[in-house]
N, C-alpha and C. Protein backbone atom coordinates (compact mmCIF):
# COMPACT_ATOMS: atom_id res chain seq x y z
N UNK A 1 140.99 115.73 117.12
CA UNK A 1 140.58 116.00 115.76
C UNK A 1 139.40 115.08 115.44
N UNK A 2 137.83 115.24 114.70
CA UNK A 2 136.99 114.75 114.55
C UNK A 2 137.62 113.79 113.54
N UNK A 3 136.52 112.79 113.36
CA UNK A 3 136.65 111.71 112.56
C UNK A 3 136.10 112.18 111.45
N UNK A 4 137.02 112.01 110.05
CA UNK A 4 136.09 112.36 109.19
C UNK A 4 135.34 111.29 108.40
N UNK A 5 134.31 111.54 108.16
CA UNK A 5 133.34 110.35 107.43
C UNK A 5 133.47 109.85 106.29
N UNK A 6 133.69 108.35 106.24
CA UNK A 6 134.26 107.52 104.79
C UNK A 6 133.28 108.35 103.91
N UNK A 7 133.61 108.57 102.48
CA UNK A 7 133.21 108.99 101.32
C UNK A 7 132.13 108.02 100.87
N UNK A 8 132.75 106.50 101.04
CA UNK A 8 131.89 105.57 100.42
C UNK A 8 130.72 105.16 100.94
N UNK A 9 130.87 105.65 102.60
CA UNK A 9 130.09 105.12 103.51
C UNK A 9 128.72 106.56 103.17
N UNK A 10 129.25 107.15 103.30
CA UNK A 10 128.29 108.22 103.09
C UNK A 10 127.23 108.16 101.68
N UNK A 11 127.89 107.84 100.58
CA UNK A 11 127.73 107.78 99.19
C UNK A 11 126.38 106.40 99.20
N UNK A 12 126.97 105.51 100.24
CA UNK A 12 126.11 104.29 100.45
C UNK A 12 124.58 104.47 100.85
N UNK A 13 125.11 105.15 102.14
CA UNK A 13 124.04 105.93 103.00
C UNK A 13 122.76 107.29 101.98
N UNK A 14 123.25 107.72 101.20
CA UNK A 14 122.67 108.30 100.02
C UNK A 14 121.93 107.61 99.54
N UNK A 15 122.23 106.79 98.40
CA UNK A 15 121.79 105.60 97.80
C UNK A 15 120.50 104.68 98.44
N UNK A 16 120.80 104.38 99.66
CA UNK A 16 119.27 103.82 100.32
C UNK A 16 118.91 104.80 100.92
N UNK A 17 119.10 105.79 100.94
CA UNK A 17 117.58 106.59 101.23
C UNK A 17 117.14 107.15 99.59
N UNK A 18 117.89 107.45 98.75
CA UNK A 18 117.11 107.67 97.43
C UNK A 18 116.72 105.90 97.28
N UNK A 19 116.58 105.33 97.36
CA UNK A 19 115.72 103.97 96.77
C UNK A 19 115.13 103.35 98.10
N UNK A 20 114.84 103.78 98.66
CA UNK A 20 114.09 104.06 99.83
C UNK A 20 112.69 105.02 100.15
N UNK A 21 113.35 106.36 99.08
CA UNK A 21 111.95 106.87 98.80
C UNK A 21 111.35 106.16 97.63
N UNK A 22 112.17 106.09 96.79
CA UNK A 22 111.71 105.90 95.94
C UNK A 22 110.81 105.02 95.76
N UNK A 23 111.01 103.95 96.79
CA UNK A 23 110.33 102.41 97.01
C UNK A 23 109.18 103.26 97.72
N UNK A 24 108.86 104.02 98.67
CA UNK A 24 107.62 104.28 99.33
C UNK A 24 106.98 105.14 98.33
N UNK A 25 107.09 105.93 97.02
CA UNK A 25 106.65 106.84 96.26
C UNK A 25 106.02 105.21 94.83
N UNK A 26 106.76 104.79 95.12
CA UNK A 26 106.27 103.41 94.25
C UNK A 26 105.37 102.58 94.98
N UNK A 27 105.18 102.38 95.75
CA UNK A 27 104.33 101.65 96.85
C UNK A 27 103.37 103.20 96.88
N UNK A 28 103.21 103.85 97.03
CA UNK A 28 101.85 105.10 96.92
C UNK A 28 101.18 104.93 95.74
N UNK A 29 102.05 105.34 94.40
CA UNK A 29 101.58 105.21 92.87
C UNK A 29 100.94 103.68 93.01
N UNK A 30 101.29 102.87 93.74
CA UNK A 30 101.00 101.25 93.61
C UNK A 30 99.62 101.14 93.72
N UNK A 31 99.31 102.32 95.22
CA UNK A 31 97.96 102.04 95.99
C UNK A 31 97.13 102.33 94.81
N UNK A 32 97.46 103.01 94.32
CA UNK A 32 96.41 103.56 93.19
C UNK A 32 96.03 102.98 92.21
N UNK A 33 96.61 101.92 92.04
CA UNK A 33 96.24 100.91 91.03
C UNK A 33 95.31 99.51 91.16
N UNK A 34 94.43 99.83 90.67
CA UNK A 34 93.49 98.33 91.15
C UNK A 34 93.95 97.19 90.56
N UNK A 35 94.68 96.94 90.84
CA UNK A 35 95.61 95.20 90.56
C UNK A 35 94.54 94.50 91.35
N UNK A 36 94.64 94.58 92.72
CA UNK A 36 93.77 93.83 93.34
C UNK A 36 92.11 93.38 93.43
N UNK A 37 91.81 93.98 92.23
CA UNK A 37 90.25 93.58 91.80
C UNK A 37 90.51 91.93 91.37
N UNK A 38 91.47 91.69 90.58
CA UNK A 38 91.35 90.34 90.22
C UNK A 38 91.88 89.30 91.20
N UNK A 39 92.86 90.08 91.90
CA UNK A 39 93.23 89.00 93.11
C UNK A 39 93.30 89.59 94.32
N UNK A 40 92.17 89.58 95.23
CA UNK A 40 92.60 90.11 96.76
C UNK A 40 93.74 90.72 97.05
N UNK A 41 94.13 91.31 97.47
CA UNK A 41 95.74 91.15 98.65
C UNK A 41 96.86 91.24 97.43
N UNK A 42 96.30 91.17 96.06
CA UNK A 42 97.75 90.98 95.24
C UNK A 42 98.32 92.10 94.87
N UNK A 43 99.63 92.29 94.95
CA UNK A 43 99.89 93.80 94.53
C UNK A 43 101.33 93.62 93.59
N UNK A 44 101.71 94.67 93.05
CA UNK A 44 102.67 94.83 91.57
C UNK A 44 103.94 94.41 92.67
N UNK A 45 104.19 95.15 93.56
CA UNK A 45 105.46 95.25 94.03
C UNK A 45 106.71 95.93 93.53
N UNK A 46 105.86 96.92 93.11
CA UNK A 46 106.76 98.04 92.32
C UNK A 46 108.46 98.50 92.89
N UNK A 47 107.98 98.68 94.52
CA UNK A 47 108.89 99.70 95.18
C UNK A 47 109.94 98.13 95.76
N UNK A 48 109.82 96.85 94.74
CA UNK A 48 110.63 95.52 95.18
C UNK A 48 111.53 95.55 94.07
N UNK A 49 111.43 96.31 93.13
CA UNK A 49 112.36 96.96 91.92
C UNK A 49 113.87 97.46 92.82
N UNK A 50 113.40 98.00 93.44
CA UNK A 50 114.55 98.68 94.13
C UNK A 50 114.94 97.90 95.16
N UNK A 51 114.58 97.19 95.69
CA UNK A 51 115.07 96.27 96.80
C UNK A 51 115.97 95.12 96.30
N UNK A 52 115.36 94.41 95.07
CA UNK A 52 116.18 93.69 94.08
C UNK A 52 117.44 94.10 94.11
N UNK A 53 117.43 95.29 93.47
CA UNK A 53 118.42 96.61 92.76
C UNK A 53 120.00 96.26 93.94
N UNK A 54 119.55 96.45 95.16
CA UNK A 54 120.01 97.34 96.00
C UNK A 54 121.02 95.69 95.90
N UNK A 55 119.79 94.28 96.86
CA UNK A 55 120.58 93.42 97.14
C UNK A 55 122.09 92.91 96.54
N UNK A 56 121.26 93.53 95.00
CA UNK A 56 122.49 93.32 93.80
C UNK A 56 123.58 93.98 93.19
N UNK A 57 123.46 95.18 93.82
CA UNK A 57 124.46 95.82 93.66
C UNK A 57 125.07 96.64 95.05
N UNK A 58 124.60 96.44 95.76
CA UNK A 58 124.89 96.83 97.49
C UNK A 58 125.15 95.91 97.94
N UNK A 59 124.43 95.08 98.29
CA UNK A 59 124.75 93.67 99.46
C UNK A 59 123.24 93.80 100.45
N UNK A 60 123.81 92.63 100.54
CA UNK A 60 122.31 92.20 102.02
C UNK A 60 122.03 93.08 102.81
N UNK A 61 123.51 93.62 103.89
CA UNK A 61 123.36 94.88 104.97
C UNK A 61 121.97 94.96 103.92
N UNK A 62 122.35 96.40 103.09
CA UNK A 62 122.00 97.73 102.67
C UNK A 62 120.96 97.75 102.39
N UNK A 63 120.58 96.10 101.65
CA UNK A 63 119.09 95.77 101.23
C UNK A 63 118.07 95.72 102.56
N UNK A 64 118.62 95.19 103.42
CA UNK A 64 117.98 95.11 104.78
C UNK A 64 117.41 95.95 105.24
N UNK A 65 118.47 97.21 105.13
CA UNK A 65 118.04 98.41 106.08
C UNK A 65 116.97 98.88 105.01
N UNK A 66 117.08 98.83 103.72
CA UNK A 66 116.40 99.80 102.70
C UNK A 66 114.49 99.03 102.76
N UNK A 67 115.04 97.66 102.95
CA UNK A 67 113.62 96.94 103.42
C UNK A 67 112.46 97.36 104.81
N UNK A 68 113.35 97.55 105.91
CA UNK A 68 112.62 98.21 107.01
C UNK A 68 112.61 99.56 106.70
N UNK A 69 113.58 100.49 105.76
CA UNK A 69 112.86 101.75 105.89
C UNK A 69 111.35 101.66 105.09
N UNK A 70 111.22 100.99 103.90
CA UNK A 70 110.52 101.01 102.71
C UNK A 70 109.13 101.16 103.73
N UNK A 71 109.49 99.42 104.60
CA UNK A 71 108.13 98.97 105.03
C UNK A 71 107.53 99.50 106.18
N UNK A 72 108.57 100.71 106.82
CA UNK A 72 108.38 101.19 107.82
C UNK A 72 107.29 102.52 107.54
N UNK A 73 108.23 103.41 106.78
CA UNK A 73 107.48 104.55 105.84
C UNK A 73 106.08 104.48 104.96
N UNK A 74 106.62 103.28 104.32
CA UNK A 74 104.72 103.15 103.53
C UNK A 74 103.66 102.35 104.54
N UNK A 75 103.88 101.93 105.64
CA UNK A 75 102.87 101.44 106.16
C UNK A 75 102.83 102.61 107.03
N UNK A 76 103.52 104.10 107.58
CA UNK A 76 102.90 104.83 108.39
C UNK A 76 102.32 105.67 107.55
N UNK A 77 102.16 106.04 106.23
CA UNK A 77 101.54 106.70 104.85
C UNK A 77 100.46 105.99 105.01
N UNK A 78 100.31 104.78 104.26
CA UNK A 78 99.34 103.90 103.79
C UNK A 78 98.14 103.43 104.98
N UNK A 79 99.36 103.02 105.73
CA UNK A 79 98.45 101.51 106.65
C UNK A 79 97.99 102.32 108.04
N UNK A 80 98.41 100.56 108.62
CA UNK A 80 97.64 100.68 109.81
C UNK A 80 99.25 99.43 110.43
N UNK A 81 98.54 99.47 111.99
CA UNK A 81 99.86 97.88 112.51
C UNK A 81 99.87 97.00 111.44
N UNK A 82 98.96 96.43 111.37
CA UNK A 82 98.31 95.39 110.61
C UNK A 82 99.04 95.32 109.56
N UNK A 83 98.94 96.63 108.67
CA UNK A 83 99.61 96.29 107.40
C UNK A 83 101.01 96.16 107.54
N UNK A 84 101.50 96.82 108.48
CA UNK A 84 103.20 96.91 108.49
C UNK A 84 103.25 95.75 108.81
N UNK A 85 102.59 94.93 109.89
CA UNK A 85 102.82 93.64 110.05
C UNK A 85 103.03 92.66 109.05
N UNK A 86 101.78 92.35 108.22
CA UNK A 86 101.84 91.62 107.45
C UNK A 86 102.81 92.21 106.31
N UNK A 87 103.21 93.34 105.91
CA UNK A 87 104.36 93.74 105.32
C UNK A 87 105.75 93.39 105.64
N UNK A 88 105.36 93.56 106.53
CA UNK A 88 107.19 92.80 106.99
C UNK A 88 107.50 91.80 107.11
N UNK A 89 106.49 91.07 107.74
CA UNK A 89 106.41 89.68 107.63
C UNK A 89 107.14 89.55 105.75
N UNK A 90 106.14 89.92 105.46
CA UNK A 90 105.92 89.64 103.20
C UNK A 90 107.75 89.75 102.91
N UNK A 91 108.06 91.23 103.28
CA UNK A 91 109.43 91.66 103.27
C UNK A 91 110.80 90.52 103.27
N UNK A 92 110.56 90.66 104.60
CA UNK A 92 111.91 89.64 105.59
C UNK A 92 111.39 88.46 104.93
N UNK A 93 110.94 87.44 104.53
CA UNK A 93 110.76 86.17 104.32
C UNK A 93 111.30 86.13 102.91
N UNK A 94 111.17 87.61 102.12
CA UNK A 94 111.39 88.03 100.44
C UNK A 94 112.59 88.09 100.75
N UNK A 95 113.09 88.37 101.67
CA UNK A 95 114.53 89.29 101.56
C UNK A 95 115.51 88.05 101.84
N UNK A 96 114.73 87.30 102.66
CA UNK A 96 115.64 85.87 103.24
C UNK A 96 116.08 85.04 102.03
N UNK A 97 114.75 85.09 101.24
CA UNK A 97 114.92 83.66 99.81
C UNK A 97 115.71 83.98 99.23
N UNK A 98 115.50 85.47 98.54
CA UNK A 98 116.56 86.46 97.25
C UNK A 98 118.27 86.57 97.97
N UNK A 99 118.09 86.76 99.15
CA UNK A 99 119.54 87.09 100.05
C UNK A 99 120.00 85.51 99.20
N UNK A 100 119.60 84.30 100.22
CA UNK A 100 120.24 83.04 100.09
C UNK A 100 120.94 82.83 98.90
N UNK A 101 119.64 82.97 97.95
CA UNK A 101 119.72 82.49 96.26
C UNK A 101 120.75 83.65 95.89
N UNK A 102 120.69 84.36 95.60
CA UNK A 102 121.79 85.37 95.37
C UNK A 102 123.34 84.89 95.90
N UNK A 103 123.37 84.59 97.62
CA UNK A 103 124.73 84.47 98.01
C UNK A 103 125.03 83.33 97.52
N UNK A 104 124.24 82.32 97.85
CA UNK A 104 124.35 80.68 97.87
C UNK A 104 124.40 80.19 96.44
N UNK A 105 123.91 80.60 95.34
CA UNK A 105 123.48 80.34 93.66
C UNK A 105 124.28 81.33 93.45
N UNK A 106 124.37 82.15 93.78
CA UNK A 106 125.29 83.13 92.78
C UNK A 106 125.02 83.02 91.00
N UNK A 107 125.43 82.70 89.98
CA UNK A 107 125.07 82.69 88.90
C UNK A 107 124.12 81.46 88.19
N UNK A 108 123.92 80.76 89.40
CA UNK A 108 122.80 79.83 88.74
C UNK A 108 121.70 80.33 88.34
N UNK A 109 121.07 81.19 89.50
CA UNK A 109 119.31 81.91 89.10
C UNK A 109 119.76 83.28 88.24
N UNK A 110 118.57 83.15 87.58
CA UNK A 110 118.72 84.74 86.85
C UNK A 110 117.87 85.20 87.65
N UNK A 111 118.51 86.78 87.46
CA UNK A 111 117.33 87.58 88.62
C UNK A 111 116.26 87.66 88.12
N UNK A 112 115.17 87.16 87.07
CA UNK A 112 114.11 86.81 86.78
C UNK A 112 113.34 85.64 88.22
N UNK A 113 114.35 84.77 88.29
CA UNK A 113 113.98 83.26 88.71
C UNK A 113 114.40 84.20 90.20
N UNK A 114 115.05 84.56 90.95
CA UNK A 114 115.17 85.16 91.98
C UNK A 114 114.02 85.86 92.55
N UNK A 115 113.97 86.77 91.54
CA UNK A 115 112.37 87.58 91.63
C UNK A 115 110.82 86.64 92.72
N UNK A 116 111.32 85.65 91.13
CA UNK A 116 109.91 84.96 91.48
C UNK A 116 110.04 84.33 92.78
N UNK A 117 111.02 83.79 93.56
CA UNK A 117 111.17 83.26 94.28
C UNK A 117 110.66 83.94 95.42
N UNK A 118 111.29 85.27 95.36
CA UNK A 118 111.29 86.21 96.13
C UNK A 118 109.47 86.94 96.53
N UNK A 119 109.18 86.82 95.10
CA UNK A 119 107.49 87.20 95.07
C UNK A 119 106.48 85.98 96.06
N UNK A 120 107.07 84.95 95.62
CA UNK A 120 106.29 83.72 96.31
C UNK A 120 106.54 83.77 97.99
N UNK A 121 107.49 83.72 98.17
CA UNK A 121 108.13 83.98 99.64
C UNK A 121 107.44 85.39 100.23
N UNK A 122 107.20 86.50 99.51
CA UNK A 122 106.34 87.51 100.19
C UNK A 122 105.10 87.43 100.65
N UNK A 123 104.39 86.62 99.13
CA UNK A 123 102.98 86.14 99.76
C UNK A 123 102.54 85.03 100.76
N UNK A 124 103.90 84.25 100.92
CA UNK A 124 103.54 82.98 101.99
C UNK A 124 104.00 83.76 103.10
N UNK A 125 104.87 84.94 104.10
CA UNK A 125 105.56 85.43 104.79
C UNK A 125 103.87 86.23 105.33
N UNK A 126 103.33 86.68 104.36
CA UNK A 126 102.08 87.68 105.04
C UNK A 126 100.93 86.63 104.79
N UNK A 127 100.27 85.06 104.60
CA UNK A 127 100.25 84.37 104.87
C UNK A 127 100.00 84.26 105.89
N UNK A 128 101.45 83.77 106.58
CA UNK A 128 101.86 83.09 107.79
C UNK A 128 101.66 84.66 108.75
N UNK A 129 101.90 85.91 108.42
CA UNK A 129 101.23 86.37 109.16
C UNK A 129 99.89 86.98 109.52
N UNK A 130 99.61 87.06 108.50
CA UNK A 130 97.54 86.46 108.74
C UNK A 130 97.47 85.14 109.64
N UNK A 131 97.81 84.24 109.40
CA UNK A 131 97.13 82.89 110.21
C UNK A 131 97.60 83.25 111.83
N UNK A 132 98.85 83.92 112.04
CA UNK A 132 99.50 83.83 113.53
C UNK A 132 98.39 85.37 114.01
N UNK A 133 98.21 86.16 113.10
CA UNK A 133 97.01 86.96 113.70
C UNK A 133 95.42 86.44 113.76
N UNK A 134 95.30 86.25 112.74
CA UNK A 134 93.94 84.96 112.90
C UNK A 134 93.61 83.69 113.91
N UNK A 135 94.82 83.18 114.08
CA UNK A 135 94.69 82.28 114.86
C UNK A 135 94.25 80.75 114.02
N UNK A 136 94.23 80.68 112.87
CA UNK A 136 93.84 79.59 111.63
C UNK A 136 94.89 79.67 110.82
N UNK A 137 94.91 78.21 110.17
CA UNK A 137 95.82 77.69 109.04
C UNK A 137 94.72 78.13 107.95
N UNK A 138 93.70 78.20 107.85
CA UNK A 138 92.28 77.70 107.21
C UNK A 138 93.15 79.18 106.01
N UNK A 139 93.55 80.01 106.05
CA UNK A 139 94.03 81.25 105.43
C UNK A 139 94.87 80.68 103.88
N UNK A 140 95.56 79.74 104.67
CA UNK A 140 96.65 79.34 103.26
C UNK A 140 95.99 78.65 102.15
N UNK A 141 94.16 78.11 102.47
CA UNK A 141 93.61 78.15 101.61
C UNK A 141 93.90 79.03 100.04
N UNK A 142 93.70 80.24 100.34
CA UNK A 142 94.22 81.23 99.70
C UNK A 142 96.05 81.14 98.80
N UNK A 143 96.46 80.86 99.13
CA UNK A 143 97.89 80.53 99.00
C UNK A 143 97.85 80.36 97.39
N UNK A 144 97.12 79.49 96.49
CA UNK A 144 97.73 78.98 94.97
C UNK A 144 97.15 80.07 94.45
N UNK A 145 96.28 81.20 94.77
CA UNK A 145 96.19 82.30 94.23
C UNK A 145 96.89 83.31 93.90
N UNK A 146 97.62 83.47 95.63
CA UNK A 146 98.61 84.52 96.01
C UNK A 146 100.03 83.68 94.85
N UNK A 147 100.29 82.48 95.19
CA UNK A 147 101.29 82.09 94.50
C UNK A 147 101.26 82.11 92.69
N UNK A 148 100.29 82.55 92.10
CA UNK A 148 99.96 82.91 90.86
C UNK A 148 100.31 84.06 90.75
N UNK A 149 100.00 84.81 91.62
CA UNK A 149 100.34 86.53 91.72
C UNK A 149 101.78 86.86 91.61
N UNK A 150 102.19 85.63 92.56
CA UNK A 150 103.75 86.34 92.98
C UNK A 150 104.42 86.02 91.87
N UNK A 151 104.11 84.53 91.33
CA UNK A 151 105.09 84.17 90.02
C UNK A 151 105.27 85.53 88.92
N UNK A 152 103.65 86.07 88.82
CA UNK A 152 103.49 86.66 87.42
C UNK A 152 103.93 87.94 88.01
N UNK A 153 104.14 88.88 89.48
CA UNK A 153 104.68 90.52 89.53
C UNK A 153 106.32 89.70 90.00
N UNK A 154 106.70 88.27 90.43
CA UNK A 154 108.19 88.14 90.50
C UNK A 154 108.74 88.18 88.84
N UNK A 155 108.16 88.17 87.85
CA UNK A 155 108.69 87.95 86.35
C UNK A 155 108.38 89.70 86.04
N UNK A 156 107.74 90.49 86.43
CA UNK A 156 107.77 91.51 86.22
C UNK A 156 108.80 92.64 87.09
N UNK A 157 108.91 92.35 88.56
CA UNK A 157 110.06 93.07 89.34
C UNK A 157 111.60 92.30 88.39
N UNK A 158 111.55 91.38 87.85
CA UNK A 158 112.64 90.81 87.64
C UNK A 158 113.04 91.28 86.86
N UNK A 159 112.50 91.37 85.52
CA UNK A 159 112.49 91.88 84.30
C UNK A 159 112.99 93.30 84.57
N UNK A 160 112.06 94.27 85.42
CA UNK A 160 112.88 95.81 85.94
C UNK A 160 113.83 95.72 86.68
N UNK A 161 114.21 94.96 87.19
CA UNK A 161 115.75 95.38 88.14
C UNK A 161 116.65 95.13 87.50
N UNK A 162 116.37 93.72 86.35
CA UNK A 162 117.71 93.45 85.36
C UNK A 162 117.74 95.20 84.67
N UNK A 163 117.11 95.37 84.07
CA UNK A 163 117.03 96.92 83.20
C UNK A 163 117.52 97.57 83.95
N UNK A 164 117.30 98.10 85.18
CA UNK A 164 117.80 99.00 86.07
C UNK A 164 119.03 99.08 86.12
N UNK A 165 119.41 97.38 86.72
CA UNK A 165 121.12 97.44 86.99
C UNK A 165 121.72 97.53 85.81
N UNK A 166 121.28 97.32 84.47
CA UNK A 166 122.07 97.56 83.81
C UNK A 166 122.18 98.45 83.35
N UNK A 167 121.27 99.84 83.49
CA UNK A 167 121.20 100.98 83.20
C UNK A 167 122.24 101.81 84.48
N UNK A 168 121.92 101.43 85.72
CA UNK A 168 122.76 101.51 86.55
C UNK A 168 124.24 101.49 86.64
N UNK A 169 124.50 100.47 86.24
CA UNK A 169 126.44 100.17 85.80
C UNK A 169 126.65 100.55 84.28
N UNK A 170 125.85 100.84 84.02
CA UNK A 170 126.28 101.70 82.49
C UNK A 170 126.82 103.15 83.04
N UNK A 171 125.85 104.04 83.88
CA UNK A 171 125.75 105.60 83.89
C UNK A 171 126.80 105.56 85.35
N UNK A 172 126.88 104.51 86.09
CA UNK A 172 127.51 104.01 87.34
C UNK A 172 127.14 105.74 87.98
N UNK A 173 126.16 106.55 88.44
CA UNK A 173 126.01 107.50 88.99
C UNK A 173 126.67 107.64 90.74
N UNK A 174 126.51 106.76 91.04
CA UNK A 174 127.19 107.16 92.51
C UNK A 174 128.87 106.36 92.76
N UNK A 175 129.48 106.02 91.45
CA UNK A 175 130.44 105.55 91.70
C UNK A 175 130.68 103.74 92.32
N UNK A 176 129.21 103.34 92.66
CA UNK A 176 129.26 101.86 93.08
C UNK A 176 128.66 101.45 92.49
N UNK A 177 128.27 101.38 91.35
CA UNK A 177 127.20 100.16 90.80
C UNK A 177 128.29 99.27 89.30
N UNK A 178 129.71 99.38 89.63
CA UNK A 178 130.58 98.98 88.26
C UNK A 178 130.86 97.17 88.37
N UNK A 179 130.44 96.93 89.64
CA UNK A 179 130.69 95.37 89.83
C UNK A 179 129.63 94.49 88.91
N UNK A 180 130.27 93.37 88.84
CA UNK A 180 129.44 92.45 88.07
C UNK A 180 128.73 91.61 89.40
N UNK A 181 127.51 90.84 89.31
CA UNK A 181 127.34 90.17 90.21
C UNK A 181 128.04 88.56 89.96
């Protein structure tokens, strides 16, 4: 007799691929926006709304996987190696700080202060992978710029994921979003 497939597991599996597109359809609308006239390389981090979202009401797994699909999909849309590189790099280093602070702080940071953490950690992660493709430190020059950027789109992803989740565990649509963090 076949195995039949957990409900929840499936329901899960739903869930990051809808905020999965959704993150690469937010990362497209993103391209289109000239944010980056005032700061090089700086971008909203729209489709990090949902990555927030996920860590916080899914768990790390789910955020993980929803992170390599995001960065996998919009850099074969968008980019080039390059960008997925330095995207993932940005990603995983975001995903490491927010994971910690989340498990480790639990109700100390507000997901405002998470955010930002998380924003700063993206721009030092692609950074560090500029210089290991460059072959120079001379890059992090750049750094108190990028770290201006990240503070001011980490207070803005923050600000939307609180709204989200709480719009989220209000309408609780897929049956998992009723936990408190």
């Amino acid at each position: 007799m076949p195995l039949s497939p957990d409900p929840y597991a499936l329901r899960k599996l739903v869930v990051i691929a809808i905020c999965a597109s959704l993150s690469v359809v937010l990362g497209i609308v993103e391209a289109l926006i000239p944010f980056a006239v005032t700061i090089p390389g700086a971008k909203l981090g729209l489709g990090n709304i949902l990555v927030l979202t996920c860590l916080v009401c899914l768990g790390g797994r789910d955020a993980l996987w929803l992170i390599v699909l995001k960065t996998l999909l919009t850099a074969f849309i968008l980019g080039s190696f390059s960008t997925f590189l330095f995207s993932m790099f940005g990603a995983l280093a975001s995903y490491l700080v927010m994971y910690v602070m989340l498990r480790l702080g639990g109700h100390n940071f507000s997901l405002t202060g998470v955010s930002i953490a998380g924003g700063i950690a993206h721009n030092v992660g692609q950074l560090t992978a500029a210089s290991l493709v460059l072959g120079t430190t001379k890059i992090y020059y750049y750094l108190p710029f990028l770290l201006g950027a990240g503070v001011v789109t980490g207070i803005f992803v923050g600000w939307a994921a609180k709204h989200l989740i709480e719009s989220l565990r209000r309408i609780d649509p897929f049956g998992m979003f009723h936990t408190e963090t």
